[in-house]
PDB file of N, CA and C in Angstrom:
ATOM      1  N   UNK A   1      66.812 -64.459-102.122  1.00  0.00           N
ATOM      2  CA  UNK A   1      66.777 -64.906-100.748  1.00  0.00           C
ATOM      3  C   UNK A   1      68.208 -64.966-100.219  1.00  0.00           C
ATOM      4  N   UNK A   2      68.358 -64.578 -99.041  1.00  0.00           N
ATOM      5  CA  UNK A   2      69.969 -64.286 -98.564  1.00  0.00           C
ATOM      6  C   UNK A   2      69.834 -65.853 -97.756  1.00  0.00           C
ATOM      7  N   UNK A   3      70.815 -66.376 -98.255  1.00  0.00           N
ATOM      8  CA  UNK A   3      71.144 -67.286 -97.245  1.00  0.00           C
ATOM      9  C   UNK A   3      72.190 -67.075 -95.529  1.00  0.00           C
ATOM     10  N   UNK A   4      71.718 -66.681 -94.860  1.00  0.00           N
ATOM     11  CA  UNK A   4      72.915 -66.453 -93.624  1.00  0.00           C
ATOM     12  C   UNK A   4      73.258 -67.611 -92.984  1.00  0.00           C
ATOM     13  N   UNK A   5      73.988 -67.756 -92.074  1.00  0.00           N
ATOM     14  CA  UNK A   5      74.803 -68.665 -91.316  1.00  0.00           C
ATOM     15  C   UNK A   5      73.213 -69.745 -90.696  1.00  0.00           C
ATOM     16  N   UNK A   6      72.579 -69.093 -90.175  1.00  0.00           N
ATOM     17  CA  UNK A   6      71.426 -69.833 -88.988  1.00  0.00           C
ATOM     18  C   UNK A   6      70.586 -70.289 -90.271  1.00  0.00           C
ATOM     19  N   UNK A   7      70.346 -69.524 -91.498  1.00  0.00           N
ATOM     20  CA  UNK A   7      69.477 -70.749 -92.284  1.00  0.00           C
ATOM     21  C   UNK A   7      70.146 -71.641 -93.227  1.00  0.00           C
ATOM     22  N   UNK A   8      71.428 -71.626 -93.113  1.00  0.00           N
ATOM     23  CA  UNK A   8      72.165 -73.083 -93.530  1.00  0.00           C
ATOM     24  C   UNK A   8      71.807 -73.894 -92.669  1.00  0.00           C
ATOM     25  N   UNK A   9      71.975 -73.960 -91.802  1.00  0.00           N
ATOM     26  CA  UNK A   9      71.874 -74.870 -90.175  1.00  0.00           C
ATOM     27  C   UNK A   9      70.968 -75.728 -90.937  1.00  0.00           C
ATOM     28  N   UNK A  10      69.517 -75.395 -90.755  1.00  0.00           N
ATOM     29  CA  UNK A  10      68.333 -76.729 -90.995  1.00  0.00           C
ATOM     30  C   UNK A  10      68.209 -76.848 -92.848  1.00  0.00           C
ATOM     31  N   UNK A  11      69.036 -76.219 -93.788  1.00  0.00           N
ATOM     32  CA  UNK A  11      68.958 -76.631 -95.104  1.00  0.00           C
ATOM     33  C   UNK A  11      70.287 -77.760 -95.142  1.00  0.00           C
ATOM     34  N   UNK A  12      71.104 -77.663 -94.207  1.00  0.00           N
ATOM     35  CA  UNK A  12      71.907 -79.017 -94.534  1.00  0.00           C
ATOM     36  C   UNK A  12      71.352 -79.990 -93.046  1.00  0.00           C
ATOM     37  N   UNK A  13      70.690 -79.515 -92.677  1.00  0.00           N
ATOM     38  CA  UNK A  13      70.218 -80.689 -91.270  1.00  0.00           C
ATOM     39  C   UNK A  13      69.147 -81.490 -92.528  1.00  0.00           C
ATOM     40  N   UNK A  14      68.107 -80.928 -92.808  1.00  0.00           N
ATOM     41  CA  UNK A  14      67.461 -81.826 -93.906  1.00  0.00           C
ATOM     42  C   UNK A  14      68.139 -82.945 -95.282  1.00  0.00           C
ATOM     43  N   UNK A  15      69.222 -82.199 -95.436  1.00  0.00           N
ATOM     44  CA  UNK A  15      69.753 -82.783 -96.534  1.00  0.00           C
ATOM     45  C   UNK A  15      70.922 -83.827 -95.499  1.00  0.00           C
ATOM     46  N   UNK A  16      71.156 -83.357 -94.850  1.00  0.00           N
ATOM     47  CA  UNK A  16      71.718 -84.556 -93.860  1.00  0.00           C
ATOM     48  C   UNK A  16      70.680 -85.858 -93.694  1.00  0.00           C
ATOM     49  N   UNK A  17      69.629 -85.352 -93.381  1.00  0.00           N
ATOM     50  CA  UNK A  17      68.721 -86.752 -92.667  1.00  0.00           C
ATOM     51  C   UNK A  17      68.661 -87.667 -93.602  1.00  0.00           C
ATOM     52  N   UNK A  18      68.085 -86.851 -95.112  1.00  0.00           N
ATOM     53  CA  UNK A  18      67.701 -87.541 -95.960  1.00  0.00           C
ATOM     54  C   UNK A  18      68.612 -88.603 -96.994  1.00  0.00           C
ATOM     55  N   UNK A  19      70.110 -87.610 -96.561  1.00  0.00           N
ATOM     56  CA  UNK A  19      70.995 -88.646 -96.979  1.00  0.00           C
ATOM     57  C   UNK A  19      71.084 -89.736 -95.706  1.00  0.00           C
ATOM     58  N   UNK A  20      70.821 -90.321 -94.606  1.00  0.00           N
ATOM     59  CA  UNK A  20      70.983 -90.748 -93.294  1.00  0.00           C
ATOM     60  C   UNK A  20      70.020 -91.997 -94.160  1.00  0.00           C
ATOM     61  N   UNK A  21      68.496 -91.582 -94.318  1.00  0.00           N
ATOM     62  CA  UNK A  21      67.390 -92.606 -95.059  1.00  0.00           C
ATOM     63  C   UNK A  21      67.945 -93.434 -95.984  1.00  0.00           C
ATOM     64  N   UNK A  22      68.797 -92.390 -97.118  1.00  0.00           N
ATOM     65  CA  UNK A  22      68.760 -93.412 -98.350  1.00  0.00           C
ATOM     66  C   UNK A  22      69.842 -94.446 -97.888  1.00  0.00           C
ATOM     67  N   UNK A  23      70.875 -93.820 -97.223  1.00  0.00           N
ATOM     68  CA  UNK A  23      72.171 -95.018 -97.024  1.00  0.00           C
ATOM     69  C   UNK A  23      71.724 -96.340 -95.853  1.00  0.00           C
ATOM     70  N   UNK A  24      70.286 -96.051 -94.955  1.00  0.00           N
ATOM     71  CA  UNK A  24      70.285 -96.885 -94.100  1.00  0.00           C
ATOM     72  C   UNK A  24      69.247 -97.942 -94.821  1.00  0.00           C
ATOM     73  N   UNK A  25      68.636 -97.279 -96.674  1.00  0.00           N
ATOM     74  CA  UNK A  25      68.029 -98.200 -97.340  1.00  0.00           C
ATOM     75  C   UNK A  25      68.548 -99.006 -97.561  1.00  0.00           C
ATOM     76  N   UNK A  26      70.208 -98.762 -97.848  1.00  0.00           N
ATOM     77  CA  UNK A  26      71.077 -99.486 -99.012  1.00  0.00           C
ATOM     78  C   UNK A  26      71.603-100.332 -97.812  1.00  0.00           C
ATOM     79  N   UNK A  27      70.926-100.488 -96.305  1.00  0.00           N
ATOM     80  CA  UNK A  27      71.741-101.727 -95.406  1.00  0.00           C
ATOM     81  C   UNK A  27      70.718-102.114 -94.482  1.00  0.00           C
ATOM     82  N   UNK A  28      69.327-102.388 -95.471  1.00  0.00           N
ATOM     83  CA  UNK A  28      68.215-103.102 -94.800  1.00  0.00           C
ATOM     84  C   UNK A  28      68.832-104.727 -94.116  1.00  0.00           C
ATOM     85  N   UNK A  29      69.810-105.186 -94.993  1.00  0.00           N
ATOM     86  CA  UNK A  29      70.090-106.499 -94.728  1.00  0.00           C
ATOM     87  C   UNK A  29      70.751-106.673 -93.961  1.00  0.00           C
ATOM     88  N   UNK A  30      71.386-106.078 -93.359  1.00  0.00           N
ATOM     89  CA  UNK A  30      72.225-105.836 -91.935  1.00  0.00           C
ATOM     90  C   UNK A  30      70.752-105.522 -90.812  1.00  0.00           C
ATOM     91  N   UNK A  31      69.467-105.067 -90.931  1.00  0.00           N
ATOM     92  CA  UNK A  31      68.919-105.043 -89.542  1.00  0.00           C
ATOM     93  C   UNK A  31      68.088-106.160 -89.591  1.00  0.00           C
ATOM     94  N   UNK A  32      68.298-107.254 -88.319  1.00  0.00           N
ATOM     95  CA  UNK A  32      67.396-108.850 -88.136  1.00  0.00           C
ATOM     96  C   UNK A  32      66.639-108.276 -88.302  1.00  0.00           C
ATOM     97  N   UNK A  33      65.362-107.771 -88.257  1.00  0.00           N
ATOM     98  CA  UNK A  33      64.190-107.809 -88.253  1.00  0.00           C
ATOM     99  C   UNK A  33      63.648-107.460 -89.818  1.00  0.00           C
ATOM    100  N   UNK A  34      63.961-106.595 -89.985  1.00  0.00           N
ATOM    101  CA  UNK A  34      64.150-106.525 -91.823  1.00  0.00           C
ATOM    102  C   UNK A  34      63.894-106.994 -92.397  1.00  0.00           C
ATOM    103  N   UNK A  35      65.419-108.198 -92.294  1.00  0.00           N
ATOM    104  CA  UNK A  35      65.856-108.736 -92.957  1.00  0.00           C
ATOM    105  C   UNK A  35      65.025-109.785 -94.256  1.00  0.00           C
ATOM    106  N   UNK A  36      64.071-110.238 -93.061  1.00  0.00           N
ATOM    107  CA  UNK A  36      62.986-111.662 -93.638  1.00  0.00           C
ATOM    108  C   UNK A  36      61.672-110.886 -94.152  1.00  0.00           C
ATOM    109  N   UNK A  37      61.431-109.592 -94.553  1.00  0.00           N
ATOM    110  CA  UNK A  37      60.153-108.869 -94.886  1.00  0.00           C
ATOM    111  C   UNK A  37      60.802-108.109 -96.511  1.00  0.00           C
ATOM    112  N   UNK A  38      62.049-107.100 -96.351  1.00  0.00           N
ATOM    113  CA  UNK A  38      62.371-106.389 -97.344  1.00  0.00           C
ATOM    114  C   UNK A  38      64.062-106.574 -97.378  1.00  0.00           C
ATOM    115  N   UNK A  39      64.423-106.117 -98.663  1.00  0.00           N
ATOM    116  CA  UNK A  39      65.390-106.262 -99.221  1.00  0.00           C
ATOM    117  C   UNK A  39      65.829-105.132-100.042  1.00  0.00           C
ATOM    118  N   UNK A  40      67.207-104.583-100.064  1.00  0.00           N
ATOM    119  CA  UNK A  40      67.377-103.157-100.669  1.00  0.00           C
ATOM    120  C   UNK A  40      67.377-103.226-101.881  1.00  0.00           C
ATOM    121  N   UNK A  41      67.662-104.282-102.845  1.00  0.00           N
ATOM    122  CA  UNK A  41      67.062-104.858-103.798  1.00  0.00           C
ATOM    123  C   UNK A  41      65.466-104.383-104.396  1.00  0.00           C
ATOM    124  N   UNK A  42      64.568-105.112-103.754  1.00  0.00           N
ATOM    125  CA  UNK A  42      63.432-104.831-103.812  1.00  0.00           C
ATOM    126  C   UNK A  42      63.190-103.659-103.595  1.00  0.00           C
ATOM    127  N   UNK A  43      63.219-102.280-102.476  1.00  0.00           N
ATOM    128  CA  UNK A  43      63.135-101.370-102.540  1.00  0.00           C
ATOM    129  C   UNK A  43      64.099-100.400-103.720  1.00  0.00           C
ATOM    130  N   UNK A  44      64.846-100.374-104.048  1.00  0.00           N
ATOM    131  CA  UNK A  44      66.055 -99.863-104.782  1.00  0.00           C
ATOM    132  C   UNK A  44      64.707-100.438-106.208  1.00  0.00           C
ATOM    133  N   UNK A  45      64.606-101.628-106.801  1.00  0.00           N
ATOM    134  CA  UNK A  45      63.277-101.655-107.882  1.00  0.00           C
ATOM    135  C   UNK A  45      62.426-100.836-108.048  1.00  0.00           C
ATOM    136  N   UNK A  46      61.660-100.949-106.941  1.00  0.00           N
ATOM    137  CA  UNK A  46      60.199-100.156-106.567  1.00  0.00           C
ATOM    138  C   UNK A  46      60.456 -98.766-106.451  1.00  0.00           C
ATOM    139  N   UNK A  47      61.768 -98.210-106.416  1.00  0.00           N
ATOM    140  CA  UNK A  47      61.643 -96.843-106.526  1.00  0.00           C
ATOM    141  C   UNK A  47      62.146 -96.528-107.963  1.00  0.00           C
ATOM    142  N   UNK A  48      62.911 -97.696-108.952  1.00  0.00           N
ATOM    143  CA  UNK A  48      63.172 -97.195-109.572  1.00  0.00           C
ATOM    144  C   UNK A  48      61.644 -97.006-110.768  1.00  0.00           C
ATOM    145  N   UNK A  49      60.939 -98.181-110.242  1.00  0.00           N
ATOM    146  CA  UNK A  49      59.669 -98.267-111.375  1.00  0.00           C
ATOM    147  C   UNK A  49      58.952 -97.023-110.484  1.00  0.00           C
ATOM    148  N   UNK A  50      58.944 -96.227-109.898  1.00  0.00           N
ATOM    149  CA  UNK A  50      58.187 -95.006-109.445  1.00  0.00           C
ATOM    150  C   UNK A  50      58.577 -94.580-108.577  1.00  0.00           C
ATOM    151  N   UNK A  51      59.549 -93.498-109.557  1.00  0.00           N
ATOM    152  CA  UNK A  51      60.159 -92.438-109.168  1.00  0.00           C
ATOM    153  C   UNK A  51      59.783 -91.398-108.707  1.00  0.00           C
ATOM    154  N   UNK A  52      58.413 -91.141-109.825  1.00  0.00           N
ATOM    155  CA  UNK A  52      57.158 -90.000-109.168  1.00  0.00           C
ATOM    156  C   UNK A  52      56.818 -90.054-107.627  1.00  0.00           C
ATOM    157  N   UNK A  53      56.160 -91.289-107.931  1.00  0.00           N
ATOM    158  CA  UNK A  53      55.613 -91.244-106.235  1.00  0.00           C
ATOM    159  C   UNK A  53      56.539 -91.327-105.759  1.00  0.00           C
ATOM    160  N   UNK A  54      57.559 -91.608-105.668  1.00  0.00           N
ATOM    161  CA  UNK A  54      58.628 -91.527-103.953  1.00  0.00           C
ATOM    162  C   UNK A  54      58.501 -90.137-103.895  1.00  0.00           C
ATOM    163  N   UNK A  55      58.966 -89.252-104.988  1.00  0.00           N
ATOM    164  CA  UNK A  55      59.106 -88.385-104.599  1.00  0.00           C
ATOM    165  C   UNK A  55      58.119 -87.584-103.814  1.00  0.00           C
ATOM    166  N   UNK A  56      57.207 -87.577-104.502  1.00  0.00           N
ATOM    167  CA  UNK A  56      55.428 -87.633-104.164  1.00  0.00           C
ATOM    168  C   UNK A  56      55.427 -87.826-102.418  1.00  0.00           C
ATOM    169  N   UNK A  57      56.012 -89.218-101.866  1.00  0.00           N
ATOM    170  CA  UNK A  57      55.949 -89.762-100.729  1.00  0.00           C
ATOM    171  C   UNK A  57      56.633 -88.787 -99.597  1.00  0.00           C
ATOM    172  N   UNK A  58      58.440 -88.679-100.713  1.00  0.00           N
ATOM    173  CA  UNK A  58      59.250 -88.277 -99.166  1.00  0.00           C
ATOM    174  C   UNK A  58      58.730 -86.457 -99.187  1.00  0.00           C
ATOM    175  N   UNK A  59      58.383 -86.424-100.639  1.00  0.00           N
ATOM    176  CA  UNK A  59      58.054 -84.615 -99.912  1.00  0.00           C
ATOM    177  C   UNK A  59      56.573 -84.300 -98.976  1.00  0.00           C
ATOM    178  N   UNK A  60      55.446 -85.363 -98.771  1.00  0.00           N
ATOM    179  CA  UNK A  60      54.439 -85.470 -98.299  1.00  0.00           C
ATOM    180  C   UNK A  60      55.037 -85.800 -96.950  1.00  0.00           C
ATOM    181  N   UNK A  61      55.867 -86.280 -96.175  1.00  0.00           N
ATOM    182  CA  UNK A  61      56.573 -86.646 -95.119  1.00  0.00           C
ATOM    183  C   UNK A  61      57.227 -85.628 -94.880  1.00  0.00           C
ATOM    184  N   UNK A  62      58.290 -84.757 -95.454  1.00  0.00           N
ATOM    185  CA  UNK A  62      58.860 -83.471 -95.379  1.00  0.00           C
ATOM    186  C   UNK A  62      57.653 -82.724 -94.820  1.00  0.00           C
ATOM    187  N   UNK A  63      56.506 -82.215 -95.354  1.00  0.00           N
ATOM    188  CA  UNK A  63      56.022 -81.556 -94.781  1.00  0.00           C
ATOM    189  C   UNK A  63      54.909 -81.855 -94.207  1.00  0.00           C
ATOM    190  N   UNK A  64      54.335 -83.204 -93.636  1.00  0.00           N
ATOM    191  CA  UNK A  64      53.483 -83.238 -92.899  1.00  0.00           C
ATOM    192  C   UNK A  64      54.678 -83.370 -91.378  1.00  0.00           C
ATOM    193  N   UNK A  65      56.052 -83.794 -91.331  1.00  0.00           N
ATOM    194  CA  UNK A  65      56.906 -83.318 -90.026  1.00  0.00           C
ATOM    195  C   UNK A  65      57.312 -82.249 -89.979  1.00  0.00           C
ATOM    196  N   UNK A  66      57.633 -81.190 -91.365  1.00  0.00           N
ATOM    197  CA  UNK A  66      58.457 -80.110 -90.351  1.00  0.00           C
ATOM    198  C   UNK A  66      57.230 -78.851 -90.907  1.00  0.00           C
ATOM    199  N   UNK A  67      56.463 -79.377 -91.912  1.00  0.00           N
ATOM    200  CA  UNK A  67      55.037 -77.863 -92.041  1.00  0.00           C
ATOM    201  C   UNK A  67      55.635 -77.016 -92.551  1.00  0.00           C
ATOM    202  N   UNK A  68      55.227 -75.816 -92.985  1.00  0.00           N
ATOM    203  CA  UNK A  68      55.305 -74.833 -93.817  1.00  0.00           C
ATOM    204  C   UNK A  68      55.614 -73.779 -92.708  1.00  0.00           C
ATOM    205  N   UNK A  69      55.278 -73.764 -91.484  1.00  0.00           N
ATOM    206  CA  UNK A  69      54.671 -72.640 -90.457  1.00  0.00           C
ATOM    207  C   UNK A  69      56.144 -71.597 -90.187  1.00  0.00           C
ATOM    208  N   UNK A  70      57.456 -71.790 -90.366  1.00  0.00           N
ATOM    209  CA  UNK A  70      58.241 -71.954 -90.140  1.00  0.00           C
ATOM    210  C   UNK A  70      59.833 -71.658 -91.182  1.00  0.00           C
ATOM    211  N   UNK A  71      60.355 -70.381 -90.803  1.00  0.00           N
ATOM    212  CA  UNK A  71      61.462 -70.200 -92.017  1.00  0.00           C
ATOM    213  C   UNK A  71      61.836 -71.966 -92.002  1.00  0.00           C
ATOM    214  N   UNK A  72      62.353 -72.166 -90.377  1.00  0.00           N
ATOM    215  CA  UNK A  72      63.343 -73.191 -90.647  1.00  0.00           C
ATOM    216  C   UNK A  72      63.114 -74.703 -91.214  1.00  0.00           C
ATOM    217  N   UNK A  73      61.450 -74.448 -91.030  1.00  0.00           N
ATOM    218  CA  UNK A  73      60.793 -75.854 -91.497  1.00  0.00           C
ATOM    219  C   UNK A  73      60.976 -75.935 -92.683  1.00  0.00           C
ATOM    220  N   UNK A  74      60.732 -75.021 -93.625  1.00  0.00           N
ATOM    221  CA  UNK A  74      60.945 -75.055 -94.994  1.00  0.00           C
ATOM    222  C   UNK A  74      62.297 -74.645 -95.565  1.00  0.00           C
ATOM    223  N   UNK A  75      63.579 -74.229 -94.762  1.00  0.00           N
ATOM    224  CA  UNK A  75      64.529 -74.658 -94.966  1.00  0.00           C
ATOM    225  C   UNK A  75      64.804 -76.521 -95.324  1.00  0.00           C
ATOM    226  N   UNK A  76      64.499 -77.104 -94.075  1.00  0.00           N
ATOM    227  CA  UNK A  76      64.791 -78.198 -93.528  1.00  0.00           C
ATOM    228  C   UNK A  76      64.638 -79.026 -95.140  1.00  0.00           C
ATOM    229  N   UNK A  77      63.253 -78.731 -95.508  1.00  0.00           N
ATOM    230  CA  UNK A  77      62.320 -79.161 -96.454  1.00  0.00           C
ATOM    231  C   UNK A  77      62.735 -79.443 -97.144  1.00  0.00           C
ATOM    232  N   UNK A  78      63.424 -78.102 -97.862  1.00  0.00           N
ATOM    233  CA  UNK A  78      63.918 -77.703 -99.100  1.00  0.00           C
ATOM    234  C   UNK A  78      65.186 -78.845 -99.421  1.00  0.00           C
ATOM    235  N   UNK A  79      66.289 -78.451 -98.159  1.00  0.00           N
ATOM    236  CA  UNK A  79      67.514 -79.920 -98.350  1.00  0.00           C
ATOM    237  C   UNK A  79      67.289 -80.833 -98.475  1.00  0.00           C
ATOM    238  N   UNK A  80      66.046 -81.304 -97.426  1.00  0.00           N
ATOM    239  CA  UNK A  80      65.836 -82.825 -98.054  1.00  0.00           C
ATOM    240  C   UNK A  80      64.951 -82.929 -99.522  1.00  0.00           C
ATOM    241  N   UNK A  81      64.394 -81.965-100.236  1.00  0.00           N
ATOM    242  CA  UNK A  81      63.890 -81.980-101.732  1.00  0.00           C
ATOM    243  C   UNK A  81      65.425 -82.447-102.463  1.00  0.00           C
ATOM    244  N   UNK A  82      66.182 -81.453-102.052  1.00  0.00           N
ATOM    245  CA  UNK A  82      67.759 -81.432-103.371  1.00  0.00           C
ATOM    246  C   UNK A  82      68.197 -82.708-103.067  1.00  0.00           C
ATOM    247  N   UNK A  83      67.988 -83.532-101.583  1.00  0.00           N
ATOM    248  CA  UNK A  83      68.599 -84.653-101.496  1.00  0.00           C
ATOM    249  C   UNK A  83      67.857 -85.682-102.152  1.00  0.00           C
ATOM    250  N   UNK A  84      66.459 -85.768-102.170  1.00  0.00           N
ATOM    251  CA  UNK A  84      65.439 -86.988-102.289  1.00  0.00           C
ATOM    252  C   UNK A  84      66.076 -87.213-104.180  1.00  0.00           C
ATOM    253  N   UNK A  85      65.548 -85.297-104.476  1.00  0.00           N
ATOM    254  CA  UNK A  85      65.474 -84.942-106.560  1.00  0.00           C
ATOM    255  C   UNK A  85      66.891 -86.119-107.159  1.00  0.00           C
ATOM    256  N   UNK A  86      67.947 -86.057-106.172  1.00  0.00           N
ATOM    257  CA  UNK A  86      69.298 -86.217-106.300  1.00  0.00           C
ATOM    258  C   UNK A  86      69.837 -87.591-106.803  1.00  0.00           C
ATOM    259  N   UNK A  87      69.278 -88.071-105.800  1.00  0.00           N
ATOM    260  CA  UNK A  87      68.708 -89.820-105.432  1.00  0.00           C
ATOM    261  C   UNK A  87      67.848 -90.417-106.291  1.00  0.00           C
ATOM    262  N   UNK A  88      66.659 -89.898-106.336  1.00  0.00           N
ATOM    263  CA  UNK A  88      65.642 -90.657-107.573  1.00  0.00           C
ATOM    264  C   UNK A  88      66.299 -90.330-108.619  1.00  0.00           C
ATOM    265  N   UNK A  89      66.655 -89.499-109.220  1.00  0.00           N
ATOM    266  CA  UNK A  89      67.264 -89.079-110.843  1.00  0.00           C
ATOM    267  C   UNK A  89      68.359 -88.936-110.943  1.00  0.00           C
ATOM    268  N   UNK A  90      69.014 -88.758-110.309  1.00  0.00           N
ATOM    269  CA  UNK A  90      70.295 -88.863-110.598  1.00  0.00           C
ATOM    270  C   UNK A  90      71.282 -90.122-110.062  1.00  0.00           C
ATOM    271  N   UNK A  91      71.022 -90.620-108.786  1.00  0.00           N
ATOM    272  CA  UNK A  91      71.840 -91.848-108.758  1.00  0.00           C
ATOM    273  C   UNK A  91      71.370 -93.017-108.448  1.00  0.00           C
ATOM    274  N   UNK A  92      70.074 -93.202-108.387  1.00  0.00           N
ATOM    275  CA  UNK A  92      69.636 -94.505-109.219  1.00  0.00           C
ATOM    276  C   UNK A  92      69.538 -94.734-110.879  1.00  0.00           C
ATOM    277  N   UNK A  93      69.471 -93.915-111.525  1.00  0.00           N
ATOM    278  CA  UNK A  93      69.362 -94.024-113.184  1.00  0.00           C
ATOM    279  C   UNK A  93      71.104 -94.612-113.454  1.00  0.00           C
ATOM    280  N   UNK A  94      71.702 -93.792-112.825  1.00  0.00           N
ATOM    281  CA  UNK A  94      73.171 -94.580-112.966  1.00  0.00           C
ATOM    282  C   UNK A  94      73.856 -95.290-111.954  1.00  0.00           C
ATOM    283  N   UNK A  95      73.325 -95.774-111.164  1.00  0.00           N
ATOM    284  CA  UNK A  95      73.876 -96.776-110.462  1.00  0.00           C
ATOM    285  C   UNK A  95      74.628 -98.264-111.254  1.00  0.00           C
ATOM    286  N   UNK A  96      73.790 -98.708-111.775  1.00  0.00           N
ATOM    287  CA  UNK A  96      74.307 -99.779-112.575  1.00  0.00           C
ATOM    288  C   UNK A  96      75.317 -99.412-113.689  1.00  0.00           C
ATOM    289  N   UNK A  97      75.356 -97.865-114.121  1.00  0.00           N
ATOM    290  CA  UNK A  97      76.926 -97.522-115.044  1.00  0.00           C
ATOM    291  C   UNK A  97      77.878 -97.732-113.568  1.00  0.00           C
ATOM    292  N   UNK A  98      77.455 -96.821-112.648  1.00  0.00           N
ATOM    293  CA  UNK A  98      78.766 -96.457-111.568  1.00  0.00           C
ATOM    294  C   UNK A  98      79.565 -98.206-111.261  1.00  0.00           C
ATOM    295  N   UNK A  99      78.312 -98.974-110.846  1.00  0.00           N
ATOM    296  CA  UNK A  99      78.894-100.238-110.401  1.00  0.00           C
ATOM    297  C   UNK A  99      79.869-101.104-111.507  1.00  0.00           C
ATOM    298  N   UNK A 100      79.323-100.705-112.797  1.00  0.00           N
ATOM    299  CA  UNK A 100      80.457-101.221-113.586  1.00  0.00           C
ATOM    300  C   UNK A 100      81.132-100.955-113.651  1.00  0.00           C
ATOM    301  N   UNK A 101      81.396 -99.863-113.829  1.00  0.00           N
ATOM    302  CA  UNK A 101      82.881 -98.616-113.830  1.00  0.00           C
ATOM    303  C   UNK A 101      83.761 -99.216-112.480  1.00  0.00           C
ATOM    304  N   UNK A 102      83.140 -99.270-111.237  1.00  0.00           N
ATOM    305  CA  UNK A 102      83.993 -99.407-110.716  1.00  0.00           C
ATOM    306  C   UNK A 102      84.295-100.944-110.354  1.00  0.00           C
ATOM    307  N   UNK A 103      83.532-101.404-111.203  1.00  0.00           N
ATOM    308  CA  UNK A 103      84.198-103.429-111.019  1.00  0.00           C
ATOM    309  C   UNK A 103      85.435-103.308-111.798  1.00  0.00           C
ATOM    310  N   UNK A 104      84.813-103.076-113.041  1.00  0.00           N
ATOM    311  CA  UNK A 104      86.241-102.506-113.858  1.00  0.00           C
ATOM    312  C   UNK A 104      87.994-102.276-113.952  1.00  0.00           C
ATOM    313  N   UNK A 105      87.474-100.863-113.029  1.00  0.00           N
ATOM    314  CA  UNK A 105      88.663-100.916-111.902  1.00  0.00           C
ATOM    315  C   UNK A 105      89.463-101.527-111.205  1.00  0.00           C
ATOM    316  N   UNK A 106      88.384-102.252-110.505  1.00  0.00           N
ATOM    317  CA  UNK A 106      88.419-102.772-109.317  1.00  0.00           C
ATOM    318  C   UNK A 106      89.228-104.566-109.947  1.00  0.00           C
ATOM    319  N   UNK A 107      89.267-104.514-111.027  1.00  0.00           N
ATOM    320  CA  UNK A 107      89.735-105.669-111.698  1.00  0.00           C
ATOM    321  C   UNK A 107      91.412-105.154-112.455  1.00  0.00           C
ATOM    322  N   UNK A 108      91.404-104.168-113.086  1.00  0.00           N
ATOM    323  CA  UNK A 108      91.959-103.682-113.709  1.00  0.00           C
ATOM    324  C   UNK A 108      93.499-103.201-112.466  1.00  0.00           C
ATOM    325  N   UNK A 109      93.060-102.966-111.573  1.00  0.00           N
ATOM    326  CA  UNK A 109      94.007-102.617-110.334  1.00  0.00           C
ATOM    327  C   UNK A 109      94.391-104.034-109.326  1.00  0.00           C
TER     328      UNK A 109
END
């Protein structure tokens, strides 16, 4: 598959959004209304005890908004897959090394 200039466009617009989701997870406690229902805590848990289904979730959302019908929809798709895969397995499993590492540091300096 050739990637050209116009189908980068919506493979990093997807992987944009989806990074947009996870970071506005990690500052539920900053919006009042939120605040008194969920906690990034609690969500940041619940995805780590099921990892399947999120994924399950955000790719069922990927394509019941942007559909298959469409090069660019399934561009879109695709970025936010590499972003969601990225996130569940790769930086929640080490979040709690990263945060030590950098208390560490953050002591050490």
């Amino acid at each position: 598959m050739l990637l050209t200039p116009t189908a980068v466009g919506p493979l990093l617009a997807g992987a944009a959004f989806w990074c947009l989701f996870w970071v506005t997870l990690h500052k539920l406690e900053e919006v009042p209304v939120e605040r008194h229902w969920l906690s990034t805590n609690q969500c940041l848990s619940w995805i780590k005890a099921n990892p399947s289904l999120t994924l399950v979730m955000t790719e069922a959302t990927n394509l019941l908004v942007h559909g298959i019908s469409t090069p660019a929809g399934v561009l879109f798709t695709l970025g936010g897959t590499a972003v969601n895969v990225a996130f569940v397995c790769g930086y929640l499993p080490t979040k709690d090394v990263i945060s030590l590492i950098a208390g560490k540091i953050r002591r050490s300096a």
